[in-house]
PDB file of N, CA and C in Angstrom:
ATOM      1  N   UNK A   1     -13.377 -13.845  -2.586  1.00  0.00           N
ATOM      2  CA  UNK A   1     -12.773 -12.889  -1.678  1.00  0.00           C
ATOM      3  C   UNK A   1     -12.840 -11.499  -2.313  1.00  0.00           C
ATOM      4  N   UNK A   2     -13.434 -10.312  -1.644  1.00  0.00           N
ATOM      5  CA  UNK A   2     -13.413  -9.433  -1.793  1.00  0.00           C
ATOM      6  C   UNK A   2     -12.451  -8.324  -1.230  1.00  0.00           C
ATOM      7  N   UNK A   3     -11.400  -7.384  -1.781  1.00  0.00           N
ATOM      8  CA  UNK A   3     -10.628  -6.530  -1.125  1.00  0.00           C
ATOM      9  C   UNK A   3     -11.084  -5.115  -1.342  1.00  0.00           C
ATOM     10  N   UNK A   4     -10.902  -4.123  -0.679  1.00  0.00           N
ATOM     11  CA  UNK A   4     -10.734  -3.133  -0.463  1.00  0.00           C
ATOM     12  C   UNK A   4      -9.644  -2.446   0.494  1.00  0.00           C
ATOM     13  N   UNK A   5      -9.692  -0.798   0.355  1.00  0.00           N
ATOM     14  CA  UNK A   5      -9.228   0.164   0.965  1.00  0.00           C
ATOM     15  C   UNK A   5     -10.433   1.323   1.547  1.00  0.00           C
ATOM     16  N   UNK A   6      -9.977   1.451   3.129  1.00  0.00           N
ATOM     17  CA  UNK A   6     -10.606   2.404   3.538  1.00  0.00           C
ATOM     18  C   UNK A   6     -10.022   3.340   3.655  1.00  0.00           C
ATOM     19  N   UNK A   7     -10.023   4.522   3.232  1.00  0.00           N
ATOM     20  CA  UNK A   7      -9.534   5.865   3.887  1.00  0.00           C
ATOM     21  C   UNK A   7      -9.959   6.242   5.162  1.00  0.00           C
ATOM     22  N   UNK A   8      -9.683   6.771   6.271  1.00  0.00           N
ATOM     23  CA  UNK A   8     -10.430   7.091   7.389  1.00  0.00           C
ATOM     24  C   UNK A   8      -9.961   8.563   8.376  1.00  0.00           C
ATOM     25  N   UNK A   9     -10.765   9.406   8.471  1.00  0.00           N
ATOM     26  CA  UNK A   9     -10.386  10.457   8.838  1.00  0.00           C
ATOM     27  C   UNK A   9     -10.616  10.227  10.536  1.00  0.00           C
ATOM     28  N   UNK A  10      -9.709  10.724  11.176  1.00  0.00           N
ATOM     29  CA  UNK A  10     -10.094  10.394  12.736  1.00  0.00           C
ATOM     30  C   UNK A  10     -10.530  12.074  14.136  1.00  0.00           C
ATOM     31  N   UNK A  11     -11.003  12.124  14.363  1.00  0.00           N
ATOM     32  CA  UNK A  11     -11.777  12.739  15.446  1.00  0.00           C
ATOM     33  C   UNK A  11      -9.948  13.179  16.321  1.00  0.00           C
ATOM     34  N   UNK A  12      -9.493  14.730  16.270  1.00  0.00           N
ATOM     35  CA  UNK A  12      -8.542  14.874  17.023  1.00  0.00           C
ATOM     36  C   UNK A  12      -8.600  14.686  18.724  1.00  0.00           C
ATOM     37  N   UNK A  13      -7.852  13.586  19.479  1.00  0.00           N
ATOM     38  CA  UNK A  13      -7.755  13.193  20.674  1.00  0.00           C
ATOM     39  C   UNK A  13      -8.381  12.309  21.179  1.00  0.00           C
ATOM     40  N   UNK A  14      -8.685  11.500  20.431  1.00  0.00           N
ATOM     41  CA  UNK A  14      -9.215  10.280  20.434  1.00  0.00           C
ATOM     42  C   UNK A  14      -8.502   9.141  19.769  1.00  0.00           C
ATOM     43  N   UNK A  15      -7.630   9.745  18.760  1.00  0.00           N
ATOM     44  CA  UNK A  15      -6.950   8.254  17.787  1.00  0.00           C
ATOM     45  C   UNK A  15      -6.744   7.322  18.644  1.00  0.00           C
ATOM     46  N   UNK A  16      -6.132   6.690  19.634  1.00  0.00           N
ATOM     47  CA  UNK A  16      -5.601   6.236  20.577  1.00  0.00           C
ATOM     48  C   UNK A  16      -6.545   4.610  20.315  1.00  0.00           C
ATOM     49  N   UNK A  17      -7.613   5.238  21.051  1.00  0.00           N
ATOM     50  CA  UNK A  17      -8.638   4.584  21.699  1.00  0.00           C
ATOM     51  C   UNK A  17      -9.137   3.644  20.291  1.00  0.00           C
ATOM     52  N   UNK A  18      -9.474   4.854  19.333  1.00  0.00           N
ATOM     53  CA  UNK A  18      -9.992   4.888  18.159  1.00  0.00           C
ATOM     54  C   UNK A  18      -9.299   3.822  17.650  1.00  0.00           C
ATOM     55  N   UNK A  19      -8.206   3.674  17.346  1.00  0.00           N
ATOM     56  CA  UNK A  19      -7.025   3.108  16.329  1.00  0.00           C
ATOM     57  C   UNK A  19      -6.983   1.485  16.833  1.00  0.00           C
ATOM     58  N   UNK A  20      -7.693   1.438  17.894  1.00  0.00           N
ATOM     59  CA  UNK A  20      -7.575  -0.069  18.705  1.00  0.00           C
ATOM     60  C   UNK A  20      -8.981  -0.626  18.747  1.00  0.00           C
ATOM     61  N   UNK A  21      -9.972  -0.079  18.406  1.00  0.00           N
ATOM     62  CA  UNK A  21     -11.439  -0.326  17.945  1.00  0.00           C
ATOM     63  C   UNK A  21     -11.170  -1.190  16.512  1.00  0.00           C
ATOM     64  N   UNK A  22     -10.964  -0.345  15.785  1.00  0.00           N
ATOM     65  CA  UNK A  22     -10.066  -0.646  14.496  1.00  0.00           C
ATOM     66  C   UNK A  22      -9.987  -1.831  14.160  1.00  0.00           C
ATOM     67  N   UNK A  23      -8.755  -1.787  15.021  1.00  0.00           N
ATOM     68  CA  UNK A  23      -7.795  -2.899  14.822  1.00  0.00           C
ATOM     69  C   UNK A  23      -8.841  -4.103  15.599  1.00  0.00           C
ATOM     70  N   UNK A  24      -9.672  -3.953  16.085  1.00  0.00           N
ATOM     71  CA  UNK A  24     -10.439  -5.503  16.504  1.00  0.00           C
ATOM     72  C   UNK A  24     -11.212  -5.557  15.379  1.00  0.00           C
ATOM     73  N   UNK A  25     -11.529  -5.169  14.965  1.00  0.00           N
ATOM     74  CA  UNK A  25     -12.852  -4.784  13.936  1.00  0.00           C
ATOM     75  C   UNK A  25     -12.614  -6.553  12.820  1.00  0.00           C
ATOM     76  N   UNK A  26     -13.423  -7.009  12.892  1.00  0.00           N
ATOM     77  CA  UNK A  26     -13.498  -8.306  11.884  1.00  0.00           C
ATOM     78  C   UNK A  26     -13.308  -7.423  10.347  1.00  0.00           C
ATOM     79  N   UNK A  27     -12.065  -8.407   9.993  1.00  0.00           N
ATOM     80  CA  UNK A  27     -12.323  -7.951   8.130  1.00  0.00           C
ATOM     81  C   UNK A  27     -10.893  -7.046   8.069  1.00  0.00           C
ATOM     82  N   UNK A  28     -10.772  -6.595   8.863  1.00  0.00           N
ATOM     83  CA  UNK A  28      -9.584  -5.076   8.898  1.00  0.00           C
ATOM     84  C   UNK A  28      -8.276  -6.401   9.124  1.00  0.00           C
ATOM     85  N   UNK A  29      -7.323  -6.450   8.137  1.00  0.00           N
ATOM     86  CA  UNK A  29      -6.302  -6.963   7.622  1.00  0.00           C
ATOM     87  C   UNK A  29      -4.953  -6.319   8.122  1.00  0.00           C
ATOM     88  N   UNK A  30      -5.199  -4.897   8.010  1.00  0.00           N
ATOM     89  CA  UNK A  30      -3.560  -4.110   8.055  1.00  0.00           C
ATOM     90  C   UNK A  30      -4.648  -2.612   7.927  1.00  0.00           C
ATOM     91  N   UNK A  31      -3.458  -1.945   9.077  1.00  0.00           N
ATOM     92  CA  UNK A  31      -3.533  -0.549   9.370  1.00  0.00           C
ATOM     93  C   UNK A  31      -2.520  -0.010   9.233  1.00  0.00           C
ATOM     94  N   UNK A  32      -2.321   1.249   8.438  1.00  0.00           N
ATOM     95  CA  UNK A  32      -1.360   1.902   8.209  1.00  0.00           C
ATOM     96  C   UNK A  32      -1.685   3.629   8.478  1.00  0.00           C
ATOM     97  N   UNK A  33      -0.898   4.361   9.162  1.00  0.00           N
ATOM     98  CA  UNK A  33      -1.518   5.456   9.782  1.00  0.00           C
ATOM     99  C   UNK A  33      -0.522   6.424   8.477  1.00  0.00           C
ATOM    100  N   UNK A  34      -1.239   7.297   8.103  1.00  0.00           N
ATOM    101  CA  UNK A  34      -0.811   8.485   7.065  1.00  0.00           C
ATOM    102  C   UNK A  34      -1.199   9.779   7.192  1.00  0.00           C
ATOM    103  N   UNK A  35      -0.198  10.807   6.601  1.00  0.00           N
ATOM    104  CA  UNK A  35      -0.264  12.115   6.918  1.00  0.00           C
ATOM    105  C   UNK A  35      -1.493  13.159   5.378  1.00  0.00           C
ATOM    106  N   UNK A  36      -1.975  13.560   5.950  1.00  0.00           N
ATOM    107  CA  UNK A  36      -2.174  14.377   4.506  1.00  0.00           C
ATOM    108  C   UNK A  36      -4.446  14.152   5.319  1.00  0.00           C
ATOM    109  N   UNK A  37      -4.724  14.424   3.993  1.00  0.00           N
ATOM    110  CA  UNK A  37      -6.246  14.509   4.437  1.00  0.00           C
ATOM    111  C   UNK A  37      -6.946  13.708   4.637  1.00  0.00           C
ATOM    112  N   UNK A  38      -6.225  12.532   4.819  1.00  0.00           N
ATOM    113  CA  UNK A  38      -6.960  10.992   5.609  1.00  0.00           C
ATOM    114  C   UNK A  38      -5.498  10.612   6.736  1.00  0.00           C
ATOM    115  N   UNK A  39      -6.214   9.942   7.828  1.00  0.00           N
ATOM    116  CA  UNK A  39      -5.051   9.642   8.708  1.00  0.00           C
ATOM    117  C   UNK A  39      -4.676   8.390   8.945  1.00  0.00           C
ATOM    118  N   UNK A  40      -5.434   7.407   8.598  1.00  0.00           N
ATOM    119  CA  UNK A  40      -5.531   6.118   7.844  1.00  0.00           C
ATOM    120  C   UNK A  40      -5.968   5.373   7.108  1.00  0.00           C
ATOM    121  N   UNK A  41      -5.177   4.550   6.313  1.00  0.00           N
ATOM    122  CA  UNK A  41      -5.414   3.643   5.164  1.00  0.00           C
ATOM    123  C   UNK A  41      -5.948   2.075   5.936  1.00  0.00           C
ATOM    124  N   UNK A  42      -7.390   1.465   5.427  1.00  0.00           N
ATOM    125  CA  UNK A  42      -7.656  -0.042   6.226  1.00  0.00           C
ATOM    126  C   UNK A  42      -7.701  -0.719   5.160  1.00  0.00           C
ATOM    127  N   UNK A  43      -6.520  -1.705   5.342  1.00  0.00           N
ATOM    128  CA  UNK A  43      -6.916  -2.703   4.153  1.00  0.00           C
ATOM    129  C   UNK A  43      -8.540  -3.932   4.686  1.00  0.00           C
ATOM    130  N   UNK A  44      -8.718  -4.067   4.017  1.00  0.00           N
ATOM    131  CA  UNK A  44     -10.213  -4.758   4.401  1.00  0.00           C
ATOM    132  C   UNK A  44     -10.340  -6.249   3.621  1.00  0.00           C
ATOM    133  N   UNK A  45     -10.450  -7.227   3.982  1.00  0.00           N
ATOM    134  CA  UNK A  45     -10.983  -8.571   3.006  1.00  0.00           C
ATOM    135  C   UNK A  45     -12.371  -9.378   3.628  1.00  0.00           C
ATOM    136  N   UNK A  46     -13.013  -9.254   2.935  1.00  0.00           N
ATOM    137  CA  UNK A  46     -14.170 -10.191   3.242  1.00  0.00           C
ATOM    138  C   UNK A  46     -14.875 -11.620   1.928  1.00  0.00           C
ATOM    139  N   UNK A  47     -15.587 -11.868   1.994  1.00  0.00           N
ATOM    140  CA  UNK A  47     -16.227 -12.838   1.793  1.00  0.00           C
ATOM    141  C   UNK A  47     -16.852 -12.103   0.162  1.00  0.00           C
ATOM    142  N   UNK A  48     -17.640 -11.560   0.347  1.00  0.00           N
ATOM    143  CA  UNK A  48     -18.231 -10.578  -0.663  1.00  0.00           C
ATOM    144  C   UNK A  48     -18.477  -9.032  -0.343  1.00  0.00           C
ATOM    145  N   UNK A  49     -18.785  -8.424  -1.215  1.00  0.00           N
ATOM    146  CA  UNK A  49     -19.382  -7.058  -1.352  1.00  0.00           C
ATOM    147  C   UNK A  49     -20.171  -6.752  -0.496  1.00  0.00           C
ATOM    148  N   UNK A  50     -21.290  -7.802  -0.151  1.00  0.00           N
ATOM    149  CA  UNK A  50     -22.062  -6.875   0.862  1.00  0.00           C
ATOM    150  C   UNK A  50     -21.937  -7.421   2.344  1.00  0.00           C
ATOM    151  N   UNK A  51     -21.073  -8.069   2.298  1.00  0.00           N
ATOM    152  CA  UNK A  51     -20.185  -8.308   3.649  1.00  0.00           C
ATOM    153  C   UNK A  51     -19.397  -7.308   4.394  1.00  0.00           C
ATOM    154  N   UNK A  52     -18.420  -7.275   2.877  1.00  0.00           N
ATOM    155  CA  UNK A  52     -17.661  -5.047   2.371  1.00  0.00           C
ATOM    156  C   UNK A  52     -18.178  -4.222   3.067  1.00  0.00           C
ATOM    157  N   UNK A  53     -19.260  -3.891   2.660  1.00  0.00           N
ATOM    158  CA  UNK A  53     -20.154  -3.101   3.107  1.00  0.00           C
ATOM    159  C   UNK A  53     -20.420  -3.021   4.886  1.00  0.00           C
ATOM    160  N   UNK A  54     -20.909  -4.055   5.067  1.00  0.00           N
ATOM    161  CA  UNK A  54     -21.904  -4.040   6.291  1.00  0.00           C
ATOM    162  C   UNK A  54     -20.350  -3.698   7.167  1.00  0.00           C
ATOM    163  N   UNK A  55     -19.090  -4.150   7.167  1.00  0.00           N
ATOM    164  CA  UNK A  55     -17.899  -3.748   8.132  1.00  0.00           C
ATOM    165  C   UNK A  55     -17.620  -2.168   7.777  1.00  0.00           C
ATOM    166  N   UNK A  56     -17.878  -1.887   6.617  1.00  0.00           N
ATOM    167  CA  UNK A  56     -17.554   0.102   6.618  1.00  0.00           C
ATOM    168  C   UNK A  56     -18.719   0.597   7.280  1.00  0.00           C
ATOM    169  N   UNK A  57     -19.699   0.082   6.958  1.00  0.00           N
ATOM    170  CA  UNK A  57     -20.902   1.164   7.215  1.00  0.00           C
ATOM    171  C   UNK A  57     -21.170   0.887   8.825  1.00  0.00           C
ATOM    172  N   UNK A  58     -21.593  -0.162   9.008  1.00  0.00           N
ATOM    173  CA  UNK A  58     -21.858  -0.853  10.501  1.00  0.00           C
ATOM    174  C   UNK A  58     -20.695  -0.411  11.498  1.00  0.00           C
ATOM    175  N   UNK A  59     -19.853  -1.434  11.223  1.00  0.00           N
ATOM    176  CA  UNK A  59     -18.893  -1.603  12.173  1.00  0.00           C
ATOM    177  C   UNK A  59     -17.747  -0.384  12.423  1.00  0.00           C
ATOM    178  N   UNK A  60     -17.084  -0.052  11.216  1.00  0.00           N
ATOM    179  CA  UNK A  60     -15.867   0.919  11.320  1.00  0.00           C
ATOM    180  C   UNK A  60     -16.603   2.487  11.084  1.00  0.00           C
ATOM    181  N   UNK A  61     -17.715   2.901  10.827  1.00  0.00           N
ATOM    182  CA  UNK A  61     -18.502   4.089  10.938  1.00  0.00           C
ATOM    183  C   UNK A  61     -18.734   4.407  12.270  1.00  0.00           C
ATOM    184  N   UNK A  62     -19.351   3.118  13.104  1.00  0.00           N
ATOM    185  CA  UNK A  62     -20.140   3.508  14.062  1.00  0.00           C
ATOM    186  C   UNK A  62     -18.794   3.819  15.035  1.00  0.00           C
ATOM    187  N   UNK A  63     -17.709   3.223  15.128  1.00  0.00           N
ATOM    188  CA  UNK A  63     -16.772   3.263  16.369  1.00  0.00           C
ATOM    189  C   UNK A  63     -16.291   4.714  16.204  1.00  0.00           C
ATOM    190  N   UNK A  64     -16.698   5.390  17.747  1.00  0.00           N
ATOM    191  CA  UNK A  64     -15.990   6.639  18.235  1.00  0.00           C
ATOM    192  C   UNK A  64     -14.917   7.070  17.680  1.00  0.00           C
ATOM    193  N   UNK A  65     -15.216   8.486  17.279  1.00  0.00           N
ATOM    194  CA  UNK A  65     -13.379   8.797  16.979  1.00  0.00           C
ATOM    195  C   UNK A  65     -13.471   8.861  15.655  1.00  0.00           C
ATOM    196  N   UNK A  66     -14.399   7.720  14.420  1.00  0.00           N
ATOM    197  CA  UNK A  66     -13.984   8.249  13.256  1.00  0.00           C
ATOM    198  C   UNK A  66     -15.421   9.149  12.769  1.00  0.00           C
ATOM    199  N   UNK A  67     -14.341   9.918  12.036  1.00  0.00           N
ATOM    200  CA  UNK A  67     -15.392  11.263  11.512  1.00  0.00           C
ATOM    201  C   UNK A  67     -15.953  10.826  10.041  1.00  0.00           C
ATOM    202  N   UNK A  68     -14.966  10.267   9.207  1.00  0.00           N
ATOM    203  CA  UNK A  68     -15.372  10.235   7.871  1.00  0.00           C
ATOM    204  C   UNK A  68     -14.388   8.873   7.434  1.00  0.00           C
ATOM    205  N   UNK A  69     -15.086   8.368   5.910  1.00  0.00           N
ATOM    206  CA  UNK A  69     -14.197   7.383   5.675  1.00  0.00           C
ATOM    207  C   UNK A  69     -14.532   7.145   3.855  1.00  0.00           C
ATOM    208  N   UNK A  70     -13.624   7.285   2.966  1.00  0.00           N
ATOM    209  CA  UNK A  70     -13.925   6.840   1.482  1.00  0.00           C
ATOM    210  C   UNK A  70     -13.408   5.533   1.585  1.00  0.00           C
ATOM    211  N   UNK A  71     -14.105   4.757   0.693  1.00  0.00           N
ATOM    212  CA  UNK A  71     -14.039   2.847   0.497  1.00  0.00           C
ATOM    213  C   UNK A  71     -13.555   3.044  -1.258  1.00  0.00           C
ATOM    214  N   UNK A  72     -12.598   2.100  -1.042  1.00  0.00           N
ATOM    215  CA  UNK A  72     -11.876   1.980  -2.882  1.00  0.00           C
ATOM    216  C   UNK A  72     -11.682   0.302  -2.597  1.00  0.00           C
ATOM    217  N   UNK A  73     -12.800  -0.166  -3.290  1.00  0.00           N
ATOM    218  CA  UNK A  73     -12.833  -1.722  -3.806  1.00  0.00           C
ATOM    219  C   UNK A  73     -11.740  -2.298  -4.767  1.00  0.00           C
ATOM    220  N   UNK A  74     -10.654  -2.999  -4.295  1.00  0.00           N
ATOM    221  CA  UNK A  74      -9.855  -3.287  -5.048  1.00  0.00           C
ATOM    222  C   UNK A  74     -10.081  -4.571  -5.964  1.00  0.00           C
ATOM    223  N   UNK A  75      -9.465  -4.928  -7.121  1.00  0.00           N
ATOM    224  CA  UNK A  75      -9.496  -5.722  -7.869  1.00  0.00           C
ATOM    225  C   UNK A  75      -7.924  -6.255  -8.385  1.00  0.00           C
ATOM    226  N   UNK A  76      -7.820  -7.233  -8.738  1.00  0.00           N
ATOM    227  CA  UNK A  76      -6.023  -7.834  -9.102  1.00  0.00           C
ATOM    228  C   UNK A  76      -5.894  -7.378 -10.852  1.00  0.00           C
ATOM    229  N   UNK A  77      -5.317  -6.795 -11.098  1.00  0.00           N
ATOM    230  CA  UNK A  77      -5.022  -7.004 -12.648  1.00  0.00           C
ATOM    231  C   UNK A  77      -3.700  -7.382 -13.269  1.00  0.00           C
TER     232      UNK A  77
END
């Protein structure tokens, strides 16, 4: 099992729509909406890394509404 965090910047007047794309999105665990220079945090779990991948880049890139997004691969210590 692989975890991560997405940061995700969203497209103003669209979150709505946006935020419920999201939330179907395979892999996306928990959404938490935040103030400051990202407007949400996606927790993410998949299978492996380039599973990871193919849901940021593919799936949660392509849906309307988001503008930008940094990925932080988590690990347990």
């Amino acid at each position: 099992m692989v975890t991560g965090l997405v940061l995700v910047r969203l497209m103003a007047g669209k979150e709505t729509k946006t935020l419920s794309d999201i939330r179907k999105t395979t892999g996306v665990s928990h959404v938490t909406a935040v103030f400051g220079r990202w407007d949400l945090v996606l927790d993410i779990e998949t299978q492996d890394i380039a599973t990871l991948s193919n849901v940021i880049v593919r799936d949660i890139r392509a849906i309307p509404g988001v503008l930008s997004t940094e990925s932080l691969i988590t690990t347990a210590i």
